[in-house]
PDB file of N, CA and C in Angstrom:
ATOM      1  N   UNK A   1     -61.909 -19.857 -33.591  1.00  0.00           N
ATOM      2  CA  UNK A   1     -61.664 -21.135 -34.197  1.00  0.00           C
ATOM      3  C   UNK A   1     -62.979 -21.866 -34.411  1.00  0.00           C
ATOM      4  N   UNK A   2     -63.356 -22.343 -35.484  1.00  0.00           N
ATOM      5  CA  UNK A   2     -64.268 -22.975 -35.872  1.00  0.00           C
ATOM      6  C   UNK A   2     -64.229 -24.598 -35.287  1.00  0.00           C
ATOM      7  N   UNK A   3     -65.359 -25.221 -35.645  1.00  0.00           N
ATOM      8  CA  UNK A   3     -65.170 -27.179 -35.457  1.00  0.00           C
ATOM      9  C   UNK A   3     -64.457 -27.927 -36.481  1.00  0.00           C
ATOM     10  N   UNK A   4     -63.444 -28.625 -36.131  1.00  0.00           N
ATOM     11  CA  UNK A   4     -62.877 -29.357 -36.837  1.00  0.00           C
ATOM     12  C   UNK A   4     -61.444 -28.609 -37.216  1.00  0.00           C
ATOM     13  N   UNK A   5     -61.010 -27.185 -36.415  1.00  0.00           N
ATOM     14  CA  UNK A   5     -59.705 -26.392 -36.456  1.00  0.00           C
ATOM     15  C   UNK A   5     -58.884 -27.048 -35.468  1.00  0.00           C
ATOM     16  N   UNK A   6     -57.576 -26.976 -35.759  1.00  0.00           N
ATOM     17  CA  UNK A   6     -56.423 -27.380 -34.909  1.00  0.00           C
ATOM     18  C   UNK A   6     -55.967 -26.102 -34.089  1.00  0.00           C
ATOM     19  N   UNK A   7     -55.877 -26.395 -32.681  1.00  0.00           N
ATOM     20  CA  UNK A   7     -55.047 -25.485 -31.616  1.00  0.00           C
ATOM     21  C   UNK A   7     -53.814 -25.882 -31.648  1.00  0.00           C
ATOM     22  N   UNK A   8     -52.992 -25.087 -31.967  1.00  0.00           N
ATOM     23  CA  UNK A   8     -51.826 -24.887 -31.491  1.00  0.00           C
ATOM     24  C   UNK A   8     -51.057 -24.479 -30.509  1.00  0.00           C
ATOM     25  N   UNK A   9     -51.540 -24.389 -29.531  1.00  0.00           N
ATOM     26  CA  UNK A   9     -50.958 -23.671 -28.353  1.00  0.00           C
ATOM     27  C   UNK A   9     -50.152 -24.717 -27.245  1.00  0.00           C
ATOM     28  N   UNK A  10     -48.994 -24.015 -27.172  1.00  0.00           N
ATOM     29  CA  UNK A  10     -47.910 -24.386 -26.161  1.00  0.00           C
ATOM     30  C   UNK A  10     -47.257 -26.140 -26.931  1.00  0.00           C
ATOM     31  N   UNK A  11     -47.591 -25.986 -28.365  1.00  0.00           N
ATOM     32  CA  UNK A  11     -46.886 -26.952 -29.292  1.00  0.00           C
ATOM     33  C   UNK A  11     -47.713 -28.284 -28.903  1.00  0.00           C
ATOM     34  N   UNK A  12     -48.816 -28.218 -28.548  1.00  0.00           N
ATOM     35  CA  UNK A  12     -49.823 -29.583 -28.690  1.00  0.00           C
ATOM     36  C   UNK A  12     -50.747 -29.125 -29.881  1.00  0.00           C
ATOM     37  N   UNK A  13     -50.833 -30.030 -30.459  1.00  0.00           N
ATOM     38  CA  UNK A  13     -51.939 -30.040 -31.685  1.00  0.00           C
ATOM     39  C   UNK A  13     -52.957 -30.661 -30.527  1.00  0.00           C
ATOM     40  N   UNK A  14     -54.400 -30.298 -31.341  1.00  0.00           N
ATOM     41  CA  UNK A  14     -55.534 -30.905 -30.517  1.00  0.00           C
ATOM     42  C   UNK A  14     -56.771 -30.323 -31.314  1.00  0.00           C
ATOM     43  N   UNK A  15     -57.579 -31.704 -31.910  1.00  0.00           N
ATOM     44  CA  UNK A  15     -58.538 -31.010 -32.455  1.00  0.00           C
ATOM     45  C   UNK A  15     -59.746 -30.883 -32.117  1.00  0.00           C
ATOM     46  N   UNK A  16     -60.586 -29.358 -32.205  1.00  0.00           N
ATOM     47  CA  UNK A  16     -61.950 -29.060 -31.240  1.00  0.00           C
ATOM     48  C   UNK A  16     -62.736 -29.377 -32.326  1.00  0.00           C
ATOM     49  N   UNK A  17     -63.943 -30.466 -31.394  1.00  0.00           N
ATOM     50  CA  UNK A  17     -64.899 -30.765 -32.866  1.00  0.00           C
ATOM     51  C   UNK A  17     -66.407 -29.779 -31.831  1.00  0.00           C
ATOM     52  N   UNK A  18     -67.083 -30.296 -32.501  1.00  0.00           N
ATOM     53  CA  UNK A  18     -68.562 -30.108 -31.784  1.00  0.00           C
ATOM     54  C   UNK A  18     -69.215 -30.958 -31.337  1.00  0.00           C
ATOM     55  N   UNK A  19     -69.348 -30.974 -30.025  1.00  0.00           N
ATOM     56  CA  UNK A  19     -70.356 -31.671 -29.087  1.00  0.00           C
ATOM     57  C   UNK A  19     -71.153 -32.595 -29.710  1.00  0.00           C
ATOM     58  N   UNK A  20     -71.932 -33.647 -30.173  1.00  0.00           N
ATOM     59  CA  UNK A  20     -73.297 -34.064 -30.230  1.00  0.00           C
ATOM     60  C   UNK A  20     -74.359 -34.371 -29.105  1.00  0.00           C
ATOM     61  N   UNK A  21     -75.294 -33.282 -29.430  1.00  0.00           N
ATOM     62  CA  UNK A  21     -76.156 -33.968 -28.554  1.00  0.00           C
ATOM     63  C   UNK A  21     -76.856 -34.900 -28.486  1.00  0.00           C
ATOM     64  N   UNK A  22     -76.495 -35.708 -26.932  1.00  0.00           N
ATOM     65  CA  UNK A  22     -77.468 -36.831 -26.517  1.00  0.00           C
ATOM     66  C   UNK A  22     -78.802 -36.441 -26.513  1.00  0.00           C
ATOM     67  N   UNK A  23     -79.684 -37.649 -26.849  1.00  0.00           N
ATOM     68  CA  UNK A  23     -81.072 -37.194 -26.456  1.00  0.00           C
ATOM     69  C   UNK A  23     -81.485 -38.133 -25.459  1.00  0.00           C
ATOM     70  N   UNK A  24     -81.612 -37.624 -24.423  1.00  0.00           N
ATOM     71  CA  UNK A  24     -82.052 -37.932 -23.121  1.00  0.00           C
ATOM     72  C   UNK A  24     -83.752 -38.483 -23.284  1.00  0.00           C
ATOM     73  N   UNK A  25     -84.076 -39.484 -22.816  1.00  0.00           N
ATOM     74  CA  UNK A  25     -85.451 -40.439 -22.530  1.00  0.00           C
ATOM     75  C   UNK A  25     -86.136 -39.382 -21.475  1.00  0.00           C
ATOM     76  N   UNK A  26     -87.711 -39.074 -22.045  1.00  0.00           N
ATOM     77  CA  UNK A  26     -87.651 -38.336 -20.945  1.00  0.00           C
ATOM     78  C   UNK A  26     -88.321 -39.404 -19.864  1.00  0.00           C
ATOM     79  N   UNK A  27     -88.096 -39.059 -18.496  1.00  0.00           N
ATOM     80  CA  UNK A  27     -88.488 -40.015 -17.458  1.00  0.00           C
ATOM     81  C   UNK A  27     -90.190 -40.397 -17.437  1.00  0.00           C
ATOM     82  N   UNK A  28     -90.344 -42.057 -17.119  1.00  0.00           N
ATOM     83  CA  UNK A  28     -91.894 -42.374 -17.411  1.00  0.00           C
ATOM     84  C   UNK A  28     -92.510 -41.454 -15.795  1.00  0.00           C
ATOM     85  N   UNK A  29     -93.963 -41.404 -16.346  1.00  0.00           N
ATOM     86  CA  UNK A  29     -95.065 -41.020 -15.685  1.00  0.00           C
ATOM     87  C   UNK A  29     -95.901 -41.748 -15.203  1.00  0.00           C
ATOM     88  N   UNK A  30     -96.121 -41.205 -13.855  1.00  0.00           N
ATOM     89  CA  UNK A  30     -96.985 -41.981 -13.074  1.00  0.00           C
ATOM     90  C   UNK A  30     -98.844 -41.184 -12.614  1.00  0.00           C
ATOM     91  N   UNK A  31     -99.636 -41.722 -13.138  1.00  0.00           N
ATOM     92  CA  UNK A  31    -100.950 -41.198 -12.629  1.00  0.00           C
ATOM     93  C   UNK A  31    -101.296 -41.295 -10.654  1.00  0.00           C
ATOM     94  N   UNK A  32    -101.517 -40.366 -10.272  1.00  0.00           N
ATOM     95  CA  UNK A  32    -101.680 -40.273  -8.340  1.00  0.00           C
ATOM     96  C   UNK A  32    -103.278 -40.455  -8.449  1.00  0.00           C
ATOM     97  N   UNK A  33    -104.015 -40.913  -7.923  1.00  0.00           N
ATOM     98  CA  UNK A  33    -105.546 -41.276  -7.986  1.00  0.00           C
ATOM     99  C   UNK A  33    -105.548 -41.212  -6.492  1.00  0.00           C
ATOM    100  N   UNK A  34    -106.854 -40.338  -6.002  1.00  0.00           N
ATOM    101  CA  UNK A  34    -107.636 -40.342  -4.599  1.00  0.00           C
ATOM    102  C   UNK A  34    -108.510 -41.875  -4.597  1.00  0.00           C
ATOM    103  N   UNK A  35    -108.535 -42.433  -3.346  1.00  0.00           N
ATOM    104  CA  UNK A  35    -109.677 -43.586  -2.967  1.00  0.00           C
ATOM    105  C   UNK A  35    -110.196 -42.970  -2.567  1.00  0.00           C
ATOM    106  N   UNK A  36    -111.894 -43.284  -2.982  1.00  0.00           N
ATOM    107  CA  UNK A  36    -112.708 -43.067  -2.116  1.00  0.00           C
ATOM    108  C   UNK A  36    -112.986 -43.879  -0.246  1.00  0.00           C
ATOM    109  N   UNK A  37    -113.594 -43.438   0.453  1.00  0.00           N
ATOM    110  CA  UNK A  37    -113.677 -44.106   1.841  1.00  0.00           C
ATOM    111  C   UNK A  37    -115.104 -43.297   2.306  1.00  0.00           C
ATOM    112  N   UNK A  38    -115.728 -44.198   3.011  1.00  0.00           N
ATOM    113  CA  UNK A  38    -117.012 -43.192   4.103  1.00  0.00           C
ATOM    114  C   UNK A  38    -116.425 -42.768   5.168  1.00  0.00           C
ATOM    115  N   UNK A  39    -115.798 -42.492   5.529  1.00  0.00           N
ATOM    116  CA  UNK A  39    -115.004 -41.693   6.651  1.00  0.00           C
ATOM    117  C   UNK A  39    -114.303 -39.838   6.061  1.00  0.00           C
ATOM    118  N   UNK A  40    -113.722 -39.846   4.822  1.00  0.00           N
ATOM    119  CA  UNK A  40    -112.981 -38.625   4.788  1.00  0.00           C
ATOM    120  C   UNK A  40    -114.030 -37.809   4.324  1.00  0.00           C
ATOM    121  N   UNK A  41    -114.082 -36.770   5.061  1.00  0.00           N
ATOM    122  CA  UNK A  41    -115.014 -35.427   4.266  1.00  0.00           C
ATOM    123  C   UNK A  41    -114.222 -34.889   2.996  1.00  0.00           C
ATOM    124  N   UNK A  42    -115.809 -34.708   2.442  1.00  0.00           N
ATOM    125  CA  UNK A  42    -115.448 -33.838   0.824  1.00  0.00           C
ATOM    126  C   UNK A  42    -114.667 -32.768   1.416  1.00  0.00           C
ATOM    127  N   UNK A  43    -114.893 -31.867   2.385  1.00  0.00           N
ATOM    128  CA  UNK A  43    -114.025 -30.617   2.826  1.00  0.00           C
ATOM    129  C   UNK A  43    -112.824 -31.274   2.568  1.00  0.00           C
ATOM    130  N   UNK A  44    -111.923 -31.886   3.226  1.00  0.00           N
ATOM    131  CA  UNK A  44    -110.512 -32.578   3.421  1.00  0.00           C
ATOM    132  C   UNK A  44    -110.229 -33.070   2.238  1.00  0.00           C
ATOM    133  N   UNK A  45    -110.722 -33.227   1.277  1.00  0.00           N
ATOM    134  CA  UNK A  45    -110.407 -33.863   0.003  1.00  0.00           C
ATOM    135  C   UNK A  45    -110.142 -32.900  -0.687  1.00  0.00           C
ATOM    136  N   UNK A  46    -111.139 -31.638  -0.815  1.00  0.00           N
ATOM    137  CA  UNK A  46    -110.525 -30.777  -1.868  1.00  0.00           C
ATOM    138  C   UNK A  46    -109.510 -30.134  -1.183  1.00  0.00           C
ATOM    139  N   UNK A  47    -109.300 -29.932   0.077  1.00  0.00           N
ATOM    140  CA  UNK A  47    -108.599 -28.949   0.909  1.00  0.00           C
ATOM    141  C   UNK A  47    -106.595 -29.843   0.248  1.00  0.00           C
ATOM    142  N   UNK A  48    -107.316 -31.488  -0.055  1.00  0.00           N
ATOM    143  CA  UNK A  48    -105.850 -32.013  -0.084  1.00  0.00           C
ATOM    144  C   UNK A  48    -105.068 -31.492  -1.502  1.00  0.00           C
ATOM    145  N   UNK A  49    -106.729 -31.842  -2.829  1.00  0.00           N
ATOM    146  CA  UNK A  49    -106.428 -31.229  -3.795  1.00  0.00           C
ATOM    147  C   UNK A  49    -106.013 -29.869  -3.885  1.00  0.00           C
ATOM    148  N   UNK A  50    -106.321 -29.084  -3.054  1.00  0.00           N
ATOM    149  CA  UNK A  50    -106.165 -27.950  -3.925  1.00  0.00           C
ATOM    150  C   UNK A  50    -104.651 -27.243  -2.953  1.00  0.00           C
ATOM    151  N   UNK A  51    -103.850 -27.963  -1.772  1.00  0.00           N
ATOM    152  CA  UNK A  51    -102.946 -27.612  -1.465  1.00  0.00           C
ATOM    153  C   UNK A  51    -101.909 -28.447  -1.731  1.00  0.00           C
ATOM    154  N   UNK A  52    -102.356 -30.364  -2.016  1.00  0.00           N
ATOM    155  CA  UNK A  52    -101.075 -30.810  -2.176  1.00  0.00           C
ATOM    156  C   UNK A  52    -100.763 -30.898  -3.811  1.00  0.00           C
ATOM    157  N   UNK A  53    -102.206 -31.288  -4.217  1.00  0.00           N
ATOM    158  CA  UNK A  53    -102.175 -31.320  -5.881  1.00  0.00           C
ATOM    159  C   UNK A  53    -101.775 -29.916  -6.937  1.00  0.00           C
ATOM    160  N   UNK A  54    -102.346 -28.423  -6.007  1.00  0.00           N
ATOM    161  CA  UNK A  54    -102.468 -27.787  -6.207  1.00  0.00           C
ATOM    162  C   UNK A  54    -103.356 -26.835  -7.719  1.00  0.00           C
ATOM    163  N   UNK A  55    -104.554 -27.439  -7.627  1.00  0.00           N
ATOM    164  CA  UNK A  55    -105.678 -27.560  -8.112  1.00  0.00           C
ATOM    165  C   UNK A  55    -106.861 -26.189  -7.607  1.00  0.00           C
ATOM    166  N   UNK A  56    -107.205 -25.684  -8.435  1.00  0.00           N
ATOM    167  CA  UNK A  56    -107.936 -23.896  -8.003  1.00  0.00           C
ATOM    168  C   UNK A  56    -109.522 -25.276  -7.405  1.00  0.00           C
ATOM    169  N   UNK A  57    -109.885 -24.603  -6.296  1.00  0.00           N
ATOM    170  CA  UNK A  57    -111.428 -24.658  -6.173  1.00  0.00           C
ATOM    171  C   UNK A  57    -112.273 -25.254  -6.365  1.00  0.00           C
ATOM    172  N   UNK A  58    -112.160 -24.755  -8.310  1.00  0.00           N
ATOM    173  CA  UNK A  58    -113.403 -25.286  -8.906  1.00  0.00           C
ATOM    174  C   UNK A  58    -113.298 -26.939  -8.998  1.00  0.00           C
ATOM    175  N   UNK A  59    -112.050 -26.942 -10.402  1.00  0.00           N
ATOM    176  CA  UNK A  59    -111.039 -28.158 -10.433  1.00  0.00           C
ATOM    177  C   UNK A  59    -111.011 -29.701  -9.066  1.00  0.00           C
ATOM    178  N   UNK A  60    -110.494 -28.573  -7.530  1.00  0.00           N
ATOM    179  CA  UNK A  60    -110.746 -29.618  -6.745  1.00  0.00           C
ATOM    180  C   UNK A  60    -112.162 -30.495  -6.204  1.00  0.00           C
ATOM    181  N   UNK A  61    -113.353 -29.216  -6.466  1.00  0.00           N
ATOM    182  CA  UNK A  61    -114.304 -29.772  -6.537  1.00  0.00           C
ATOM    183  C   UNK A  61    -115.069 -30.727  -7.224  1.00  0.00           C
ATOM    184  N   UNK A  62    -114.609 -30.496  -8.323  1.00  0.00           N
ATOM    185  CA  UNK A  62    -114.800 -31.811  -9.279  1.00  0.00           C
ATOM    186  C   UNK A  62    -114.438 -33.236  -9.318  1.00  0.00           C
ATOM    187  N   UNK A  63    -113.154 -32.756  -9.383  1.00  0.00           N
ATOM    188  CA  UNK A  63    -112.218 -34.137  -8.732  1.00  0.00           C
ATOM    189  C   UNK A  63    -112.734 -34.646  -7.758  1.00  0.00           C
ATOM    190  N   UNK A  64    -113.186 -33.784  -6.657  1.00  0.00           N
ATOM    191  CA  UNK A  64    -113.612 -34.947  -5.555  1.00  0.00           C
ATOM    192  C   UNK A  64    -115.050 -35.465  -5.875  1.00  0.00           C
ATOM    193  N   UNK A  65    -115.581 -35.105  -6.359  1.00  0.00           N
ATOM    194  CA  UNK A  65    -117.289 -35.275  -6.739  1.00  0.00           C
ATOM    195  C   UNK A  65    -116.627 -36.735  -7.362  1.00  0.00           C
ATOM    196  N   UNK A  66    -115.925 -36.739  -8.464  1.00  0.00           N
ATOM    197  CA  UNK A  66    -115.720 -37.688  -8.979  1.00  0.00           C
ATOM    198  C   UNK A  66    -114.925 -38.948  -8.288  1.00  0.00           C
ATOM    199  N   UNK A  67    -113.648 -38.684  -7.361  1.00  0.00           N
ATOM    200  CA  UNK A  67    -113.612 -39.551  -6.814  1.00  0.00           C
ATOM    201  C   UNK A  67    -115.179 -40.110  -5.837  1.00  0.00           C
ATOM    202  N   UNK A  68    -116.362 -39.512  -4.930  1.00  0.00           N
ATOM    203  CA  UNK A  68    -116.922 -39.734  -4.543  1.00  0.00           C
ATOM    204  C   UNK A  68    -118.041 -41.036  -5.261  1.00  0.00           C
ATOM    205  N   UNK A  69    -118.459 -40.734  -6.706  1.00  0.00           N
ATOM    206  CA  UNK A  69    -119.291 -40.796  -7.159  1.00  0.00           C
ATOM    207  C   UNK A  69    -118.581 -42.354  -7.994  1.00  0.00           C
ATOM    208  N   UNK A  70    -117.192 -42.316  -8.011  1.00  0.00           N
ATOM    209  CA  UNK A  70    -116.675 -42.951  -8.924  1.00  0.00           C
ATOM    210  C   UNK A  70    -115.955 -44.301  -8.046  1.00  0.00           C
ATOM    211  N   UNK A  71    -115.448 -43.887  -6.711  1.00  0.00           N
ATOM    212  CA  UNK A  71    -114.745 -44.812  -6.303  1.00  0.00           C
ATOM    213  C   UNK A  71    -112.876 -44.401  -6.108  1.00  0.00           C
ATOM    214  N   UNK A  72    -112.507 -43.388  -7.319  1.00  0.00           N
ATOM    215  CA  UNK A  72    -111.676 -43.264  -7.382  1.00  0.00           C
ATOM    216  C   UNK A  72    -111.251 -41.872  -8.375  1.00  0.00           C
ATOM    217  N   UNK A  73    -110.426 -40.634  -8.056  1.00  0.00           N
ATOM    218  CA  UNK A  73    -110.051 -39.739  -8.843  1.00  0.00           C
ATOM    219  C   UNK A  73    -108.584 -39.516  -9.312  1.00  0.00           C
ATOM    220  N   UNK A  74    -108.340 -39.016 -10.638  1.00  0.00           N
ATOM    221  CA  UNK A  74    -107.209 -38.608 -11.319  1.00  0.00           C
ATOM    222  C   UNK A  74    -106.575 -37.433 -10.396  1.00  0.00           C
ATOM    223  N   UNK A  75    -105.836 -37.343  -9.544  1.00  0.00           N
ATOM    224  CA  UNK A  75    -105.249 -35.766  -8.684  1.00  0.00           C
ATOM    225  C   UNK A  75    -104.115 -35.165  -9.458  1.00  0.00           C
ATOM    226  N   UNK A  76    -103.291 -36.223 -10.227  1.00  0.00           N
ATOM    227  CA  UNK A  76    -102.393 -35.757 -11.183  1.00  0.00           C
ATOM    228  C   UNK A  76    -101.589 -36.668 -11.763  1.00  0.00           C
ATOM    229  N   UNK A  77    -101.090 -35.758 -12.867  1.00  0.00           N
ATOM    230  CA  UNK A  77     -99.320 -37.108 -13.446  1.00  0.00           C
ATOM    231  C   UNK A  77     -98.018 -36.620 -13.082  1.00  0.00           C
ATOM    232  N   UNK A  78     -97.468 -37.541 -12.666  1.00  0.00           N
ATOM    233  CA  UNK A  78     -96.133 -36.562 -12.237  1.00  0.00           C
ATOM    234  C   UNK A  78     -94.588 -37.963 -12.121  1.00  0.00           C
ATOM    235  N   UNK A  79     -93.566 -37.541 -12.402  1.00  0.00           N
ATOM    236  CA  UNK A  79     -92.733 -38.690 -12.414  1.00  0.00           C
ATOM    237  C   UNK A  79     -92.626 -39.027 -11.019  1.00  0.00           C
ATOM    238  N   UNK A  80     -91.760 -40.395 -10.830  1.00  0.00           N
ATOM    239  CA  UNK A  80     -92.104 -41.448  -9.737  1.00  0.00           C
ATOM    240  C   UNK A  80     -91.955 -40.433  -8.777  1.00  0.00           C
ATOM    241  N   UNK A  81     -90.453 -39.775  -8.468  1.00  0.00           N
ATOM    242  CA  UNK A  81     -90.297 -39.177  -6.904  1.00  0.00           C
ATOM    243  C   UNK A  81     -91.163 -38.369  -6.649  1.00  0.00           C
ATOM    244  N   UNK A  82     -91.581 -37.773  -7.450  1.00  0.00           N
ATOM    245  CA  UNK A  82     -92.936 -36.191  -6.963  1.00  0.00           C
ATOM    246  C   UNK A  82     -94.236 -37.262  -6.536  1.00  0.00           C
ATOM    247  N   UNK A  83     -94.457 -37.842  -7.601  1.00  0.00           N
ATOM    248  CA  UNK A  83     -95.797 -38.955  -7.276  1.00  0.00           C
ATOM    249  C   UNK A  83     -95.603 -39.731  -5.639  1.00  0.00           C
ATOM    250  N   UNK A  84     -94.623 -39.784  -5.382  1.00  0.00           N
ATOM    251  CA  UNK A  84     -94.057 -40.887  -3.970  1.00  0.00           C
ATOM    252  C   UNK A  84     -94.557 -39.903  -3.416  1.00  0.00           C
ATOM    253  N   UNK A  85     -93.831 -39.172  -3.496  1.00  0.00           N
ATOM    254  CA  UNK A  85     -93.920 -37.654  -1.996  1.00  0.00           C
ATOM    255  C   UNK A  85     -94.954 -37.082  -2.569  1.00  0.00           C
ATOM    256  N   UNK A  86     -96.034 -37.242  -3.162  1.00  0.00           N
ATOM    257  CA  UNK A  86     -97.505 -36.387  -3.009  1.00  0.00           C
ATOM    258  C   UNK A  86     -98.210 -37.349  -2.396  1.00  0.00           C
ATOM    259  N   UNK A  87     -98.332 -38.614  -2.619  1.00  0.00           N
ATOM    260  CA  UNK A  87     -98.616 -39.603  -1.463  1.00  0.00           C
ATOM    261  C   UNK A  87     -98.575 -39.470  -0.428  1.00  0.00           C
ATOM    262  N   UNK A  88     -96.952 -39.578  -0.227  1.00  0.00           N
ATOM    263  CA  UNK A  88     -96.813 -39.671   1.402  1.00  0.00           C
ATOM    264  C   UNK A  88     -97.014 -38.259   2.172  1.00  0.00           C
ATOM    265  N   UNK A  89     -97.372 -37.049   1.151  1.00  0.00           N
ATOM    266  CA  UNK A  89     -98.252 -35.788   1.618  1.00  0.00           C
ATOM    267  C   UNK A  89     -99.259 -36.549   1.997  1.00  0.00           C
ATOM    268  N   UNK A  90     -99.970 -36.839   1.561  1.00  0.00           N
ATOM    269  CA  UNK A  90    -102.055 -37.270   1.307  1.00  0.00           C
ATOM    270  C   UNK A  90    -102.026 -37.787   2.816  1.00  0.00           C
ATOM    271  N   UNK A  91    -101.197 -39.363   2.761  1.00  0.00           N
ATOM    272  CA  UNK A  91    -101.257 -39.783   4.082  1.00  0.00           C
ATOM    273  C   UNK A  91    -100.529 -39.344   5.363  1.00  0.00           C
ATOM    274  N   UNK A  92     -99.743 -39.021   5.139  1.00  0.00           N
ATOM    275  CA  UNK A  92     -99.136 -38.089   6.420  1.00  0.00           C
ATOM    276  C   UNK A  92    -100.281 -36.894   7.052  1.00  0.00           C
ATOM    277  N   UNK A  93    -100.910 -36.369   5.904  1.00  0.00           N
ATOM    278  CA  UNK A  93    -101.732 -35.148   6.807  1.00  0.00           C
ATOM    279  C   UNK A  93    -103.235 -35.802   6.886  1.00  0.00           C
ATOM    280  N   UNK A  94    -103.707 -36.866   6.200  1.00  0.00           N
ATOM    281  CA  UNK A  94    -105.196 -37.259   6.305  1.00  0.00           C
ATOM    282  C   UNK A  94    -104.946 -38.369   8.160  1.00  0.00           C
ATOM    283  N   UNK A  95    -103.810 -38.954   8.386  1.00  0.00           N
ATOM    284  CA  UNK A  95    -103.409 -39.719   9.593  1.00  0.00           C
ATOM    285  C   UNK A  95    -103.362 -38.336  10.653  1.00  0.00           C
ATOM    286  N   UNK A  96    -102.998 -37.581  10.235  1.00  0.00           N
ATOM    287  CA  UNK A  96    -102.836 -36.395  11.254  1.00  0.00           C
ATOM    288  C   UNK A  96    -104.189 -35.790  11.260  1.00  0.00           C
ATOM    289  N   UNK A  97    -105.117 -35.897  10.458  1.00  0.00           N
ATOM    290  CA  UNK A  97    -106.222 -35.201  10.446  1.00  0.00           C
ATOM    291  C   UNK A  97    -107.440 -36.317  11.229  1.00  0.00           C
ATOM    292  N   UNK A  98    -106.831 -37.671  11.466  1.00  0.00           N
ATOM    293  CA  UNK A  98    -107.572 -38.631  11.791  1.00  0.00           C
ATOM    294  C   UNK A  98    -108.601 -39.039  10.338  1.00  0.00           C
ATOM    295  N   UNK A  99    -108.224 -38.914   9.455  1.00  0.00           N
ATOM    296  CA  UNK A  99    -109.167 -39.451   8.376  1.00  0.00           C
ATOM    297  C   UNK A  99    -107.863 -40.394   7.373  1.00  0.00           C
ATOM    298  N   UNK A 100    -108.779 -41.763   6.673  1.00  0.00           N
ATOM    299  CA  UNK A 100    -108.356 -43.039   6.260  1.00  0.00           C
ATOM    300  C   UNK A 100    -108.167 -42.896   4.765  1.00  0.00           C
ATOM    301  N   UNK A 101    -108.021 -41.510   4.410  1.00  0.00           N
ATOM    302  CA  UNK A 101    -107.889 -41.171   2.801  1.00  0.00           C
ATOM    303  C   UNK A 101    -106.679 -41.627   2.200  1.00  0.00           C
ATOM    304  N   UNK A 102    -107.351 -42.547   1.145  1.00  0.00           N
ATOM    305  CA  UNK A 102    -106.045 -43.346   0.350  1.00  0.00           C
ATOM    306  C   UNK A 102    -105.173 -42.851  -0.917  1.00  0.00           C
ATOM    307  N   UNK A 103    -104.269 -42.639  -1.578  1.00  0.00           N
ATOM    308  CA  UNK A 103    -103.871 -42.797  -2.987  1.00  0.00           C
ATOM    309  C   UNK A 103    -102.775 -43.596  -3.315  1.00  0.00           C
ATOM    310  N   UNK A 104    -102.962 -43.862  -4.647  1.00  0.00           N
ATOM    311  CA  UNK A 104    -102.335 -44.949  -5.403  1.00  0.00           C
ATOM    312  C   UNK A 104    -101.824 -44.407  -6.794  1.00  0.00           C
ATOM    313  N   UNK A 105    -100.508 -44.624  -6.803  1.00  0.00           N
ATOM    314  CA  UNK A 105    -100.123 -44.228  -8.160  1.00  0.00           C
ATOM    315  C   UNK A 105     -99.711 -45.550  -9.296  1.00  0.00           C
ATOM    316  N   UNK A 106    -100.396 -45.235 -10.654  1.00  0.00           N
ATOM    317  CA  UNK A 106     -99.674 -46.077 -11.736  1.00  0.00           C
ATOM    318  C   UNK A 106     -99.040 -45.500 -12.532  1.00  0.00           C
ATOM    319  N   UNK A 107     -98.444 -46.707 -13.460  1.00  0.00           N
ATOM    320  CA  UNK A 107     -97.231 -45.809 -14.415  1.00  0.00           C
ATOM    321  C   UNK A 107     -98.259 -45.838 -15.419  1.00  0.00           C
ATOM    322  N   UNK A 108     -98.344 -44.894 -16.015  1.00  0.00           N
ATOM    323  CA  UNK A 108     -98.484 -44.072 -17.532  1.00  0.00           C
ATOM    324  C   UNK A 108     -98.726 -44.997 -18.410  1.00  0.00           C
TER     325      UNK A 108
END
């Protein structure tokens, strides 16, 4: 049966059309940025990039040069809940590591 055919079955008429699809908004984006601090080692910074951000090596090395040099680095974009919980990664393991390493996310 095609769209817009009548079923007949068990003496109900009923007519099947075709779906339209909604177009769904896609959800806004939020930028995660490292603070710089004189307390966290460059080691612990890329170690955060490159396991929580998940960023190769080179990449995390940069990033942190730049947060160092800059005050502040790009670690990623990601919508609100991933951005929340890569945060509360950063600080949960830099408090456990005894180091004062900050991030801050904005919207897009």
């Amino acid at each position: 049966m095609g769209a817009g055919e009548v079923n007949r079955e068990d003496g109900f008429e009923e007519e099947i059309g075709v779906r339209e699809r909604q177009k769904t908004k896609k959800p806004p984006l939020y930028r995660v940025f490292l603070l710089n601090d004189d307390y966290t080692t460059m080691d612990f910074v890329i170690h955060i990039l490159e396991h929580i951000f998940k960023k190769s090596p080179v990449e995390a090395t940069r990033i942190m040069l730049h947060v160092h040099k800059n005050g502040r680095g790009l670690a990623g974009v990601y919508t609100r809940d991933i951005a929340e919980t890569k945060i509360a990664e950063v600080h949960g393991l830099a408090r456990k590591s005894s180091f004062p390493l900050q991030c801050t996310m904005e919207k897009e």
